[in-house]
Every structure is written in structure tokens, then in C-alpha cells.
PDBML (XML) file of the C-alpha atoms, coordinates in Angstrom:
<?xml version="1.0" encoding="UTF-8" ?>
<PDBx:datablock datablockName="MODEL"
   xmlns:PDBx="http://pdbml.pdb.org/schema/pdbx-v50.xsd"
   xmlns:xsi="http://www.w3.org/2001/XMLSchema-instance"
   xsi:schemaLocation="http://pdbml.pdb.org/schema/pdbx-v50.xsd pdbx-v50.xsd">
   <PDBx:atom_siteCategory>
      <PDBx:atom_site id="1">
         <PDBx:B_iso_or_equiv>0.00</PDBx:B_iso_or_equiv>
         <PDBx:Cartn_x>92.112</PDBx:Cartn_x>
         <PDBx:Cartn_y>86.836</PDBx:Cartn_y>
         <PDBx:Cartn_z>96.211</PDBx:Cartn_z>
         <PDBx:auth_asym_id>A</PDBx:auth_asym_id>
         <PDBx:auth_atom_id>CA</PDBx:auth_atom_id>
         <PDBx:auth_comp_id>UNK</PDBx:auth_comp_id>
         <PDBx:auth_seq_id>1</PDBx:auth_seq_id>
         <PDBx:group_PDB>ATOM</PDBx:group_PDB>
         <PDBx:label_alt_id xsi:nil="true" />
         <PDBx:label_asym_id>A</PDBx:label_asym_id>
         <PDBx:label_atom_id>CA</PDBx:label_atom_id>
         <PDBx:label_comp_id>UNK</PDBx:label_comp_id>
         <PDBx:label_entity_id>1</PDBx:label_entity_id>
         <PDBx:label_seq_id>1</PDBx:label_seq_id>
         <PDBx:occupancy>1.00</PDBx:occupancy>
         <PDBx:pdbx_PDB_model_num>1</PDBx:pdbx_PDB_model_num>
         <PDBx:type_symbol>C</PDBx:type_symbol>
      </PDBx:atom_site>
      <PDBx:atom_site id="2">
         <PDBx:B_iso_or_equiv>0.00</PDBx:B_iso_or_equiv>
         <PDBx:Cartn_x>92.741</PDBx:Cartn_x>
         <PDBx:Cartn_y>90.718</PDBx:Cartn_y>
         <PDBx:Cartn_z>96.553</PDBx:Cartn_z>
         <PDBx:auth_asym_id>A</PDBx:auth_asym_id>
         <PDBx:auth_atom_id>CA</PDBx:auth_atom_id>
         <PDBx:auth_comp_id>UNK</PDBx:auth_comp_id>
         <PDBx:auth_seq_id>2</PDBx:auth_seq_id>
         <PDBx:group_PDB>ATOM</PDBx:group_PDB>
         <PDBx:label_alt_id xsi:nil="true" />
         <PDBx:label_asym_id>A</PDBx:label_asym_id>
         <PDBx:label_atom_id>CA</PDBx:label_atom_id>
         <PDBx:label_comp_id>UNK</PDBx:label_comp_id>
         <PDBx:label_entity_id>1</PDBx:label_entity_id>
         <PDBx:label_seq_id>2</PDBx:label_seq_id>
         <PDBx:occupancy>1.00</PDBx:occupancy>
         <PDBx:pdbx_PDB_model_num>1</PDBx:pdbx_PDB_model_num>
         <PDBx:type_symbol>C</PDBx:type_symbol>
      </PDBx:atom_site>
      <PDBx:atom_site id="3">
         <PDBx:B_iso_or_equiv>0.00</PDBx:B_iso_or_equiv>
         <PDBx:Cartn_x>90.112</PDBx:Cartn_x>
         <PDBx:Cartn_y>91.503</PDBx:Cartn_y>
         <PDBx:Cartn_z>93.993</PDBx:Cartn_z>
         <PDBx:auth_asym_id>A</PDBx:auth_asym_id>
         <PDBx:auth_atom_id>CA</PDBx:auth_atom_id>
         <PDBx:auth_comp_id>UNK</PDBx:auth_comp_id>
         <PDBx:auth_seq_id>3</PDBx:auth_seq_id>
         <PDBx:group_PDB>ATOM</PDBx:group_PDB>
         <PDBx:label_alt_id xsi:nil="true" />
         <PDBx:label_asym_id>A</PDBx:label_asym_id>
         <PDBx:label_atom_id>CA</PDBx:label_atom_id>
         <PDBx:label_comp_id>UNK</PDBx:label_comp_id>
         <PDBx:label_entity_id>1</PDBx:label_entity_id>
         <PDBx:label_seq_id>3</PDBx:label_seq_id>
         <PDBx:occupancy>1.00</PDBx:occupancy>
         <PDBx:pdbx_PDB_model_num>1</PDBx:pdbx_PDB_model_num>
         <PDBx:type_symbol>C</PDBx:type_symbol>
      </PDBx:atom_site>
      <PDBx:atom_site id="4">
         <PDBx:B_iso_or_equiv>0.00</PDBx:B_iso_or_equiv>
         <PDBx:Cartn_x>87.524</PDBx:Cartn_x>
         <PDBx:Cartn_y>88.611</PDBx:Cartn_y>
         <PDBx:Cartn_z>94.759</PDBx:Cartn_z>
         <PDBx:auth_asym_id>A</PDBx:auth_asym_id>
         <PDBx:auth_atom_id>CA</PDBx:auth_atom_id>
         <PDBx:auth_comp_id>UNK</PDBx:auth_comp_id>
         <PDBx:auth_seq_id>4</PDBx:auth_seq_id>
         <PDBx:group_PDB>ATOM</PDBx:group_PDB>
         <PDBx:label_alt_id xsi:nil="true" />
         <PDBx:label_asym_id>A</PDBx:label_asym_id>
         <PDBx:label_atom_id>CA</PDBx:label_atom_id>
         <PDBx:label_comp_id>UNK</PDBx:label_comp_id>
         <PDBx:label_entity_id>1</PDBx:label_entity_id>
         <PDBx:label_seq_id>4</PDBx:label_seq_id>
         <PDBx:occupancy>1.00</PDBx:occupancy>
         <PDBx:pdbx_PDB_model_num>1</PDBx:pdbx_PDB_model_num>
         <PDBx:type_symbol>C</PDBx:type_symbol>
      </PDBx:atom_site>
      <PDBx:atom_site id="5">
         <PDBx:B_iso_or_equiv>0.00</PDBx:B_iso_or_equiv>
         <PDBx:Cartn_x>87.718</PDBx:Cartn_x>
         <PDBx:Cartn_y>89.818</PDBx:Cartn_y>
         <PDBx:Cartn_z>98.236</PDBx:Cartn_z>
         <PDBx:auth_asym_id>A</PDBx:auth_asym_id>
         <PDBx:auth_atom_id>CA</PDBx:auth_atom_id>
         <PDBx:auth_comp_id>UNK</PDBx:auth_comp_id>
         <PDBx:auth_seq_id>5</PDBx:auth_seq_id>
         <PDBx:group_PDB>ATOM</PDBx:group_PDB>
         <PDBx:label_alt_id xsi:nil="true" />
         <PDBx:label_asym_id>A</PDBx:label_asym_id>
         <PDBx:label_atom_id>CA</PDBx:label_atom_id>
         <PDBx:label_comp_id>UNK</PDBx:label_comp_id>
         <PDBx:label_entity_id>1</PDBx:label_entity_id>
         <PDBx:label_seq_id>5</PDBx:label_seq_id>
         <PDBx:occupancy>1.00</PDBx:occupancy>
         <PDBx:pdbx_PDB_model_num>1</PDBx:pdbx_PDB_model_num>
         <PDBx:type_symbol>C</PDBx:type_symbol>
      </PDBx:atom_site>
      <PDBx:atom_site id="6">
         <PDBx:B_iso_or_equiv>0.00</PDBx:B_iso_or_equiv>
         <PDBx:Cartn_x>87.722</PDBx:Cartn_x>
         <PDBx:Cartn_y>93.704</PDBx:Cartn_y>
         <PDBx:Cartn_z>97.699</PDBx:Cartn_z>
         <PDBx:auth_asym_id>A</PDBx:auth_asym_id>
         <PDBx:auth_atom_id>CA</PDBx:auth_atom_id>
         <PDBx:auth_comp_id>UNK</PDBx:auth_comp_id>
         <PDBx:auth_seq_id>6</PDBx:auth_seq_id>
         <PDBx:group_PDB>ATOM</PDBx:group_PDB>
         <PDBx:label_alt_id xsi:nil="true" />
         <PDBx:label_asym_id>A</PDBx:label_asym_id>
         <PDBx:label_atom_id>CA</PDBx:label_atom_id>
         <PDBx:label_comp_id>UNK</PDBx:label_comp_id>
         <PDBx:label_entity_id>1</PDBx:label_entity_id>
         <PDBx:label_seq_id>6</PDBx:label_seq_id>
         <PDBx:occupancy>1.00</PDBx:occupancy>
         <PDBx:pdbx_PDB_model_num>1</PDBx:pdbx_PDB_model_num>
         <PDBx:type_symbol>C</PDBx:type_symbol>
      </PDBx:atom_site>
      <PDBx:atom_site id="7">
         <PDBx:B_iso_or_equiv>0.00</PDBx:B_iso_or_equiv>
         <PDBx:Cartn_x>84.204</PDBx:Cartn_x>
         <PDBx:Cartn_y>93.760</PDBx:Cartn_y>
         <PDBx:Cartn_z>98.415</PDBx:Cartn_z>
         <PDBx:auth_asym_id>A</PDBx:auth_asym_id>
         <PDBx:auth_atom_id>CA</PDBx:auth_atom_id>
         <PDBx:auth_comp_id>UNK</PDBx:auth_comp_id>
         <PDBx:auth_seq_id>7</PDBx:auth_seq_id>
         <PDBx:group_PDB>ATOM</PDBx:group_PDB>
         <PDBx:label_alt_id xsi:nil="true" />
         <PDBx:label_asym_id>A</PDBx:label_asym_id>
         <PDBx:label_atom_id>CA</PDBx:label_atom_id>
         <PDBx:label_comp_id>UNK</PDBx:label_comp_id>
         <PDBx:label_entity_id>1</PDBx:label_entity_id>
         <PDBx:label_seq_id>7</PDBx:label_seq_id>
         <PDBx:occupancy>1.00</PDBx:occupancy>
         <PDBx:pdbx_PDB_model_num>1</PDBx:pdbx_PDB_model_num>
         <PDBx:type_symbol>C</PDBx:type_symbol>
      </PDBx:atom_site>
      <PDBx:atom_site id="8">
         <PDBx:B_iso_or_equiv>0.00</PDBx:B_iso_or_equiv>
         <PDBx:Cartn_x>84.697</PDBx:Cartn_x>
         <PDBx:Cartn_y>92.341</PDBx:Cartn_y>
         <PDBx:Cartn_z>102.036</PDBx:Cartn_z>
         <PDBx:auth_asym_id>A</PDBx:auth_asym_id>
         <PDBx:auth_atom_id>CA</PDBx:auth_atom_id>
         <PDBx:auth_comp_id>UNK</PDBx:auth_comp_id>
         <PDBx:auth_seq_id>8</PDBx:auth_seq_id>
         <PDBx:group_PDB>ATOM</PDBx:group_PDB>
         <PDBx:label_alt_id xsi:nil="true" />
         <PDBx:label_asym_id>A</PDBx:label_asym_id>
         <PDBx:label_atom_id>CA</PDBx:label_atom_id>
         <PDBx:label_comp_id>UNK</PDBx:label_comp_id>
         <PDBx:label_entity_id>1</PDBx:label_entity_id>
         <PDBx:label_seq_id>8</PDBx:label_seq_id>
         <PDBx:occupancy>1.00</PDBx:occupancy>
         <PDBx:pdbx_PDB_model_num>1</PDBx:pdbx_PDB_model_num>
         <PDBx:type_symbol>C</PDBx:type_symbol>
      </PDBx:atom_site>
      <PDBx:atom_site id="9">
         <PDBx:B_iso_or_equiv>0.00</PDBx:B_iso_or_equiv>
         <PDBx:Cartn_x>84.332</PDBx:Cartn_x>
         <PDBx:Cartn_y>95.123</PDBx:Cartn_y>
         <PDBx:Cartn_z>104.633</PDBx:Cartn_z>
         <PDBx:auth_asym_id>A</PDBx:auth_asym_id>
         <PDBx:auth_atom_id>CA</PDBx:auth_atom_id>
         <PDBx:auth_comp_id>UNK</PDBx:auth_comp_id>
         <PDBx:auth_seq_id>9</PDBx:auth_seq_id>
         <PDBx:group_PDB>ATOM</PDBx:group_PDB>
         <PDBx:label_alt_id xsi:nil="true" />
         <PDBx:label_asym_id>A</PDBx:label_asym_id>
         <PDBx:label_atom_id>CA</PDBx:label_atom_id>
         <PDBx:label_comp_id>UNK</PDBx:label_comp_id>
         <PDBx:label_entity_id>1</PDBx:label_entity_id>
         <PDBx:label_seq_id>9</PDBx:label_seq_id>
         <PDBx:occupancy>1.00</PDBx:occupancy>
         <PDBx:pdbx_PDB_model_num>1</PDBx:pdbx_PDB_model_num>
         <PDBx:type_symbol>C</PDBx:type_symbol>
      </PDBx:atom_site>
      <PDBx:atom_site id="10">
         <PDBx:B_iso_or_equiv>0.00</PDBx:B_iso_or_equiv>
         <PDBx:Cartn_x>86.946</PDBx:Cartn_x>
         <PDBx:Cartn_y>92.612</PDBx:Cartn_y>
         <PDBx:Cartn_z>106.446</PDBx:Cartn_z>
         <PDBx:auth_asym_id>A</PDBx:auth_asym_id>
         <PDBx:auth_atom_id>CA</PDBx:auth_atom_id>
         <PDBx:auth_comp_id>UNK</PDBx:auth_comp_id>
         <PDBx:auth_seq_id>10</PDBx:auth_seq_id>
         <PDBx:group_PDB>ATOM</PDBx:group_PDB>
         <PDBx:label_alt_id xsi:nil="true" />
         <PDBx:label_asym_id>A</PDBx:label_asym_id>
         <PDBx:label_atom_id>CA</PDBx:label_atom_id>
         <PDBx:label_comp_id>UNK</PDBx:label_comp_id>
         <PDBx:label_entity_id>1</PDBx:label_entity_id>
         <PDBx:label_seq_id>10</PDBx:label_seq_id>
         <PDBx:occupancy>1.00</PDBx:occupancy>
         <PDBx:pdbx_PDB_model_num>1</PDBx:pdbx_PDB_model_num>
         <PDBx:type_symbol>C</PDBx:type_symbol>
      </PDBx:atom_site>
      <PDBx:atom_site id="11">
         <PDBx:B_iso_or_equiv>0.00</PDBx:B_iso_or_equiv>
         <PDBx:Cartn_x>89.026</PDBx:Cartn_x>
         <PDBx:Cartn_y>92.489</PDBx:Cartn_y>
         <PDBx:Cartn_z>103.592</PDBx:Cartn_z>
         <PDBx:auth_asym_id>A</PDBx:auth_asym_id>
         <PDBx:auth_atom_id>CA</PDBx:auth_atom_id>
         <PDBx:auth_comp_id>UNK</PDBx:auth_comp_id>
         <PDBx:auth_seq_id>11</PDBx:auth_seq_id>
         <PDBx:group_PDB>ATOM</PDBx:group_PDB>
         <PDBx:label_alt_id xsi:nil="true" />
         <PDBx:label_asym_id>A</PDBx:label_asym_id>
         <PDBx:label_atom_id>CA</PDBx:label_atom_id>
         <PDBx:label_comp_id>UNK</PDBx:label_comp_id>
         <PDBx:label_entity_id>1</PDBx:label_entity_id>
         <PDBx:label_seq_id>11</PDBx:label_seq_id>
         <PDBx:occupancy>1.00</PDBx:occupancy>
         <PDBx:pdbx_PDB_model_num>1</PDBx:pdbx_PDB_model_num>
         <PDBx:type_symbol>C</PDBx:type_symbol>
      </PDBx:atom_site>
      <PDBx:atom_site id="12">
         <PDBx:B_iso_or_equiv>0.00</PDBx:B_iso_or_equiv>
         <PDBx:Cartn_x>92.058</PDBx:Cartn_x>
         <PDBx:Cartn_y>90.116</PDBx:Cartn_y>
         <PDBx:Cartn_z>103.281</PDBx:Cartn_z>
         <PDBx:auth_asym_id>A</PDBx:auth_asym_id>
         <PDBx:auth_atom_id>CA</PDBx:auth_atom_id>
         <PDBx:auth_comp_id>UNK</PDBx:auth_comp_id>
         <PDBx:auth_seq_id>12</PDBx:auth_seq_id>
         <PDBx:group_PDB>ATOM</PDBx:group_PDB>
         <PDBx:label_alt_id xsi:nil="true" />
         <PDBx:label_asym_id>A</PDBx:label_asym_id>
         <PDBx:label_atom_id>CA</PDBx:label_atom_id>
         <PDBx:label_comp_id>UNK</PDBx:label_comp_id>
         <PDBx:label_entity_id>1</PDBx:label_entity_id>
         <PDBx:label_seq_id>12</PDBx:label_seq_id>
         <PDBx:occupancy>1.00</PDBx:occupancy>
         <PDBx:pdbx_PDB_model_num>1</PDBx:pdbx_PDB_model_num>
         <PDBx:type_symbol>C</PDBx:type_symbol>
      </PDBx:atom_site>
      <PDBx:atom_site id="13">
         <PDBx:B_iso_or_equiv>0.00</PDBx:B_iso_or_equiv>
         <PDBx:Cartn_x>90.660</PDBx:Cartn_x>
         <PDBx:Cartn_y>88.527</PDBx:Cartn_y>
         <PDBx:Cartn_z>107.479</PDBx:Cartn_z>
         <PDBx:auth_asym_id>A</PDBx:auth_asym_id>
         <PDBx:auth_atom_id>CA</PDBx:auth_atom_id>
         <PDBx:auth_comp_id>UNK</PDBx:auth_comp_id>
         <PDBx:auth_seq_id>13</PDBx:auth_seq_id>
         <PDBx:group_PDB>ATOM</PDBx:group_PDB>
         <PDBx:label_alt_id xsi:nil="true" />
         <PDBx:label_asym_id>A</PDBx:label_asym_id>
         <PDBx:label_atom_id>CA</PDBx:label_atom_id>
         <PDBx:label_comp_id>UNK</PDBx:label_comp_id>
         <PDBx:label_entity_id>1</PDBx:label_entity_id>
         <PDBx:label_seq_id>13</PDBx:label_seq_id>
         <PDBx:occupancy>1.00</PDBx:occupancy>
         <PDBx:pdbx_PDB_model_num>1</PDBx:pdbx_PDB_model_num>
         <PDBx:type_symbol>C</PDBx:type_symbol>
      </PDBx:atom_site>
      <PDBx:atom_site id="14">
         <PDBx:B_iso_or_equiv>0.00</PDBx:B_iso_or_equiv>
         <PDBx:Cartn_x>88.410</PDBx:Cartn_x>
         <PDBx:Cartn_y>85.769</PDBx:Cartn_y>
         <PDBx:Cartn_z>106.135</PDBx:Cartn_z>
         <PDBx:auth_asym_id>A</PDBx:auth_asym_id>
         <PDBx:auth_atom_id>CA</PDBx:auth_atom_id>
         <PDBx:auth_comp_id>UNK</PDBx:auth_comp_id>
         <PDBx:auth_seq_id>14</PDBx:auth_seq_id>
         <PDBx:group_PDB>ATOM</PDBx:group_PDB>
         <PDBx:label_alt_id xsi:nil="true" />
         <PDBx:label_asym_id>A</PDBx:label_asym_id>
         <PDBx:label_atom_id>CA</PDBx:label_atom_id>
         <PDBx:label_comp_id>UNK</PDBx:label_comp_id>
         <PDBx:label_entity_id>1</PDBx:label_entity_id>
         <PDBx:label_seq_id>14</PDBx:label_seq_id>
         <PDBx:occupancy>1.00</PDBx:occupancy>
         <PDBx:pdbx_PDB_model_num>1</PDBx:pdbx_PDB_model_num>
         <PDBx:type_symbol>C</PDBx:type_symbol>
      </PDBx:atom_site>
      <PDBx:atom_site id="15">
         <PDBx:B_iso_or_equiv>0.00</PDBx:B_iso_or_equiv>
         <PDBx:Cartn_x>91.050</PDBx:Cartn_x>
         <PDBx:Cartn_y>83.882</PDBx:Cartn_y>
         <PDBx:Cartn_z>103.762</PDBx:Cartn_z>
         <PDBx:auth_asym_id>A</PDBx:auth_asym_id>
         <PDBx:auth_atom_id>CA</PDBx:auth_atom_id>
         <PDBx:auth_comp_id>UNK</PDBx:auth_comp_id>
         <PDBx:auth_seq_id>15</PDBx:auth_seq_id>
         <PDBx:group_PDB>ATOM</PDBx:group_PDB>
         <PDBx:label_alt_id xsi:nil="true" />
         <PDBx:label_asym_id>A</PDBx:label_asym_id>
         <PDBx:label_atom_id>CA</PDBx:label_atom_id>
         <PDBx:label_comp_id>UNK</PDBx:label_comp_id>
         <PDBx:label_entity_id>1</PDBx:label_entity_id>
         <PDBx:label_seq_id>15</PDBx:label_seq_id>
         <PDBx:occupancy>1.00</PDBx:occupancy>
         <PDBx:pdbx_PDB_model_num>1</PDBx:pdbx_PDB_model_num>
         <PDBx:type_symbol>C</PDBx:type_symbol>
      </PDBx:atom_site>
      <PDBx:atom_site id="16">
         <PDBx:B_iso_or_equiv>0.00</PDBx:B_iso_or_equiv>
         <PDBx:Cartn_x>94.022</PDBx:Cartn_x>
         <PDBx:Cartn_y>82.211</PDBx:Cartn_y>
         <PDBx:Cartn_z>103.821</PDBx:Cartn_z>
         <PDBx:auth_asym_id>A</PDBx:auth_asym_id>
         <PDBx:auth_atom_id>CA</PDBx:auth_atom_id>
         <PDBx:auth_comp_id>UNK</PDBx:auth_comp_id>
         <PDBx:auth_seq_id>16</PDBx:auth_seq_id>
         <PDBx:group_PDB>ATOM</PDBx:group_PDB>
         <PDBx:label_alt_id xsi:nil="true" />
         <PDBx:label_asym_id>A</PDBx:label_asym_id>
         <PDBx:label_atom_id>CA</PDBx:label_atom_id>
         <PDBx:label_comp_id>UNK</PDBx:label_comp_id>
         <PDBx:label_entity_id>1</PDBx:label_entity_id>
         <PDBx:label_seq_id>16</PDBx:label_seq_id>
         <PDBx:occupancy>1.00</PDBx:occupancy>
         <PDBx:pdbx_PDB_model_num>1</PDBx:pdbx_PDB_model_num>
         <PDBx:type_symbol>C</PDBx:type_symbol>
      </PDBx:atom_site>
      <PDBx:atom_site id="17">
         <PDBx:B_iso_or_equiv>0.00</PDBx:B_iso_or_equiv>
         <PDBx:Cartn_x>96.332</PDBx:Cartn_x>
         <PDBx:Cartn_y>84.024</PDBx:Cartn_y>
         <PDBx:Cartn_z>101.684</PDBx:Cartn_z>
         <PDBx:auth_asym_id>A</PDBx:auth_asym_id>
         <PDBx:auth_atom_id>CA</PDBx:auth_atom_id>
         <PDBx:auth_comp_id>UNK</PDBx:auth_comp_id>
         <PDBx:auth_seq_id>17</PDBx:auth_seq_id>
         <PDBx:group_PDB>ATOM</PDBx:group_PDB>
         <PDBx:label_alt_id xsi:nil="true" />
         <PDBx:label_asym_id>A</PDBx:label_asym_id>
         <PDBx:label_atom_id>CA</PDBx:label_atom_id>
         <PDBx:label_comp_id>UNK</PDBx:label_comp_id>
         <PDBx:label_entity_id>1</PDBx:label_entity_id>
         <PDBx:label_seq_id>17</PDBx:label_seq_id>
         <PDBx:occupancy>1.00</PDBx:occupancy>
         <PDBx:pdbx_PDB_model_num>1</PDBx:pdbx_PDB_model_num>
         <PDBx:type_symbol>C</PDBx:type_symbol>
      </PDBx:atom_site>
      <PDBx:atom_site id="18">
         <PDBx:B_iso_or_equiv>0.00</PDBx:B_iso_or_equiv>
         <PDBx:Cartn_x>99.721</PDBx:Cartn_x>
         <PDBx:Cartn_y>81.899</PDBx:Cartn_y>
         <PDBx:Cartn_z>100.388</PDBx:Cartn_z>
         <PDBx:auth_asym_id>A</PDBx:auth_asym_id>
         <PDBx:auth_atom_id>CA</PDBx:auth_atom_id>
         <PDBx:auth_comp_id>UNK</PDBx:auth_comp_id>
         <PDBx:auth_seq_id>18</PDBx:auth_seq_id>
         <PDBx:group_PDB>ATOM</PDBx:group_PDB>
         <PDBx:label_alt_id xsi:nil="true" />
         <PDBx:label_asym_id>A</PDBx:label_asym_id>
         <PDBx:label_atom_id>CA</PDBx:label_atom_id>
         <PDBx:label_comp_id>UNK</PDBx:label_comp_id>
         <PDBx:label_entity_id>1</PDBx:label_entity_id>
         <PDBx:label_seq_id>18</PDBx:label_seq_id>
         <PDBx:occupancy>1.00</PDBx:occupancy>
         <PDBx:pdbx_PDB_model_num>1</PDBx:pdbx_PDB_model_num>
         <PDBx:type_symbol>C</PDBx:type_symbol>
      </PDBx:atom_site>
      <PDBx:atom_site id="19">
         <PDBx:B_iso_or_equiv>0.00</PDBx:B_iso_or_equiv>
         <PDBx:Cartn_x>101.831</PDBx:Cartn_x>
         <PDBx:Cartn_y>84.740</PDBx:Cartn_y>
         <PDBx:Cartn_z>101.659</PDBx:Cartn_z>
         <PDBx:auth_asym_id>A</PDBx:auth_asym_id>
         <PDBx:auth_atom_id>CA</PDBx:auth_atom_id>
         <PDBx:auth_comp_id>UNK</PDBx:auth_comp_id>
         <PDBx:auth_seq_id>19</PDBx:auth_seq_id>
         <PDBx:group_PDB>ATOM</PDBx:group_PDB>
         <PDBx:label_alt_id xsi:nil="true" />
         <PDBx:label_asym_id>A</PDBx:label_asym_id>
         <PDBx:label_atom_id>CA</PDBx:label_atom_id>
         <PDBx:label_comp_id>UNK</PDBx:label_comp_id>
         <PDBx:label_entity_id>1</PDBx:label_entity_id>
         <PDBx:label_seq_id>19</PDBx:label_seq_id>
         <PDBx:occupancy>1.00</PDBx:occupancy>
         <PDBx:pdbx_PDB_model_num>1</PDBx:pdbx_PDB_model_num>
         <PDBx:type_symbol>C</PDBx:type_symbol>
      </PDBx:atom_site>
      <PDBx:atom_site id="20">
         <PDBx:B_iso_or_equiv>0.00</PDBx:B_iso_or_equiv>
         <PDBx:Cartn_x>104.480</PDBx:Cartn_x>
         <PDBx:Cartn_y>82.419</PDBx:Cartn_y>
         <PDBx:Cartn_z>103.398</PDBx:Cartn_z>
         <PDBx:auth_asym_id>A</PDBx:auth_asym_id>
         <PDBx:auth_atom_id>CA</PDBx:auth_atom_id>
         <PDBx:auth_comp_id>UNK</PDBx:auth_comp_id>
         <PDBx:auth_seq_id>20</PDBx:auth_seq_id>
         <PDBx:group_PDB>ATOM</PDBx:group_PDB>
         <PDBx:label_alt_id xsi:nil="true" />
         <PDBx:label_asym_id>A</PDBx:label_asym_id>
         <PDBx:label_atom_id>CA</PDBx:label_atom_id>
         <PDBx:label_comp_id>UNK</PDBx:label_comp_id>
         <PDBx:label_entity_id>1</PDBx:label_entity_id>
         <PDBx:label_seq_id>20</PDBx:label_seq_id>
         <PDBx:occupancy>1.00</PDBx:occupancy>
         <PDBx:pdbx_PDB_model_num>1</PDBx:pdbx_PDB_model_num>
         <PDBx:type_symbol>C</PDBx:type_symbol>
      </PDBx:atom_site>
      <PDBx:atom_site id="21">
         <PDBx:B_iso_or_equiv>0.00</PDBx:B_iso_or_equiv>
         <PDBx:Cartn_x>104.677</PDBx:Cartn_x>
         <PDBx:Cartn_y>80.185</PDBx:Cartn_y>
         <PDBx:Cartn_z>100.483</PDBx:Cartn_z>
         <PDBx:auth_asym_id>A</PDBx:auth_asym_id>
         <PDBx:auth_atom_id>CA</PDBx:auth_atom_id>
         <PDBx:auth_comp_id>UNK</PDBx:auth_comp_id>
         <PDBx:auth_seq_id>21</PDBx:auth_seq_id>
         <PDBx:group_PDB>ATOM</PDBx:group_PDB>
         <PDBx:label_alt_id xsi:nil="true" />
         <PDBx:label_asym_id>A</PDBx:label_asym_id>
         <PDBx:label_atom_id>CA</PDBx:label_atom_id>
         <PDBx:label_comp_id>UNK</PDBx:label_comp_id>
         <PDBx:label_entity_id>1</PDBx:label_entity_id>
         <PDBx:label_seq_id>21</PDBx:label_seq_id>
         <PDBx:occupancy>1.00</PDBx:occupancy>
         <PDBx:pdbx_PDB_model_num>1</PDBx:pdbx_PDB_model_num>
         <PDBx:type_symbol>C</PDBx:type_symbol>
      </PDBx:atom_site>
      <PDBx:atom_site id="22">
         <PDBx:B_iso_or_equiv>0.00</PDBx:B_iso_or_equiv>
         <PDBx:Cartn_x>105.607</PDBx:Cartn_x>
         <PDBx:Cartn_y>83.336</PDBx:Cartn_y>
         <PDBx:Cartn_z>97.713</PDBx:Cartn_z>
         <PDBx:auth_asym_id>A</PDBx:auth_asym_id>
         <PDBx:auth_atom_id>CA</PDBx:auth_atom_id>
         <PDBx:auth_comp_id>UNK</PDBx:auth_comp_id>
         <PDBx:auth_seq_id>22</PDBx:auth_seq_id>
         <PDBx:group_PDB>ATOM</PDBx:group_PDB>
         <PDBx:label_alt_id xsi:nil="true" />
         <PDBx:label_asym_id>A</PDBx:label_asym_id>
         <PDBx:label_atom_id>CA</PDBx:label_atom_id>
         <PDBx:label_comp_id>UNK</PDBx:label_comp_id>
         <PDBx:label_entity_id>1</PDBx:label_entity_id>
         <PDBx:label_seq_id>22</PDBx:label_seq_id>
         <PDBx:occupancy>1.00</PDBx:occupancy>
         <PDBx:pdbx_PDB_model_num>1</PDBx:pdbx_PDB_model_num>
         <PDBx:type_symbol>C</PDBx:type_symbol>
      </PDBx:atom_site>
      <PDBx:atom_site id="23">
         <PDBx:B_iso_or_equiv>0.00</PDBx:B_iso_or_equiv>
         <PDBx:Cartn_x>108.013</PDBx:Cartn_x>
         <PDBx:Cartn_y>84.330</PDBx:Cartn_y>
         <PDBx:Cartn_z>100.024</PDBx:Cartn_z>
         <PDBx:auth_asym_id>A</PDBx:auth_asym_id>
         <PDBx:auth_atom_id>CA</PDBx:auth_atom_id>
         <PDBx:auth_comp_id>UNK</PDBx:auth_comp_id>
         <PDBx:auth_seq_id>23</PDBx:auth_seq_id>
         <PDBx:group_PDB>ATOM</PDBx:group_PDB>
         <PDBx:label_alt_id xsi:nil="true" />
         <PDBx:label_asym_id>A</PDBx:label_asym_id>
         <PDBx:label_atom_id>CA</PDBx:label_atom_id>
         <PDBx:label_comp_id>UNK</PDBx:label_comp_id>
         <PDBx:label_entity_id>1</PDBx:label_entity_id>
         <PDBx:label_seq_id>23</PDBx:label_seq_id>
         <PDBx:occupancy>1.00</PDBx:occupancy>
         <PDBx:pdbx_PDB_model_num>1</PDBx:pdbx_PDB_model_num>
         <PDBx:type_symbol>C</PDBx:type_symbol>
      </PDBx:atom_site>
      <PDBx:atom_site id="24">
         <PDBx:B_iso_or_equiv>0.00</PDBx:B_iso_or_equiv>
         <PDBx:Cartn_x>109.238</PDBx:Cartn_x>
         <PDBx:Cartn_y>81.669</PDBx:Cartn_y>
         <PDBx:Cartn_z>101.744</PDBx:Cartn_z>
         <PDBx:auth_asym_id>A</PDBx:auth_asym_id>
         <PDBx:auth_atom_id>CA</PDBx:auth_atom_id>
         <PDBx:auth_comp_id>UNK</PDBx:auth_comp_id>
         <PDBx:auth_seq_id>24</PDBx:auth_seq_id>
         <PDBx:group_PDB>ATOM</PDBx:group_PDB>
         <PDBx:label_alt_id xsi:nil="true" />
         <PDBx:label_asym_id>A</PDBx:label_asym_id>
         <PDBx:label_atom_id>CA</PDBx:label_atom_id>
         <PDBx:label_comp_id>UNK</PDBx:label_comp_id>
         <PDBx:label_entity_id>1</PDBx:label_entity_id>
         <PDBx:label_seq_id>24</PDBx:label_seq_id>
         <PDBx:occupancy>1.00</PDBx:occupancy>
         <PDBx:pdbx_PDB_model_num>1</PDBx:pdbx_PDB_model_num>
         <PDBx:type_symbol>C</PDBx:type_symbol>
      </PDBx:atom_site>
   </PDBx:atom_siteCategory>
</PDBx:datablock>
């Protein structure tokens, strides 16, 4: 997701990113 959404000018805003599930 960090590359596929690199072009974004709102990078990282518009997914949802499995941060709580790596760490926990």
C-alpha cells in the first residue's frame, strides 16, 4: 500500500492500512 499509494497527494488518508493487526 505505501508504494501503490505514493502517488496520492493524500497519501496513506484514503486506505485502510492493517497497522493494528502487525502490531497488535
Amino acid at each position: 500500500t505505501f508504494n501503490a499509494q505514493l502517488p496520492s497527494k493524500n497519501w496513506l488518508k484514503q486506505v485502510e492500512l492493517p497497522f493494528l493487526e502487525f502490531l497488535g
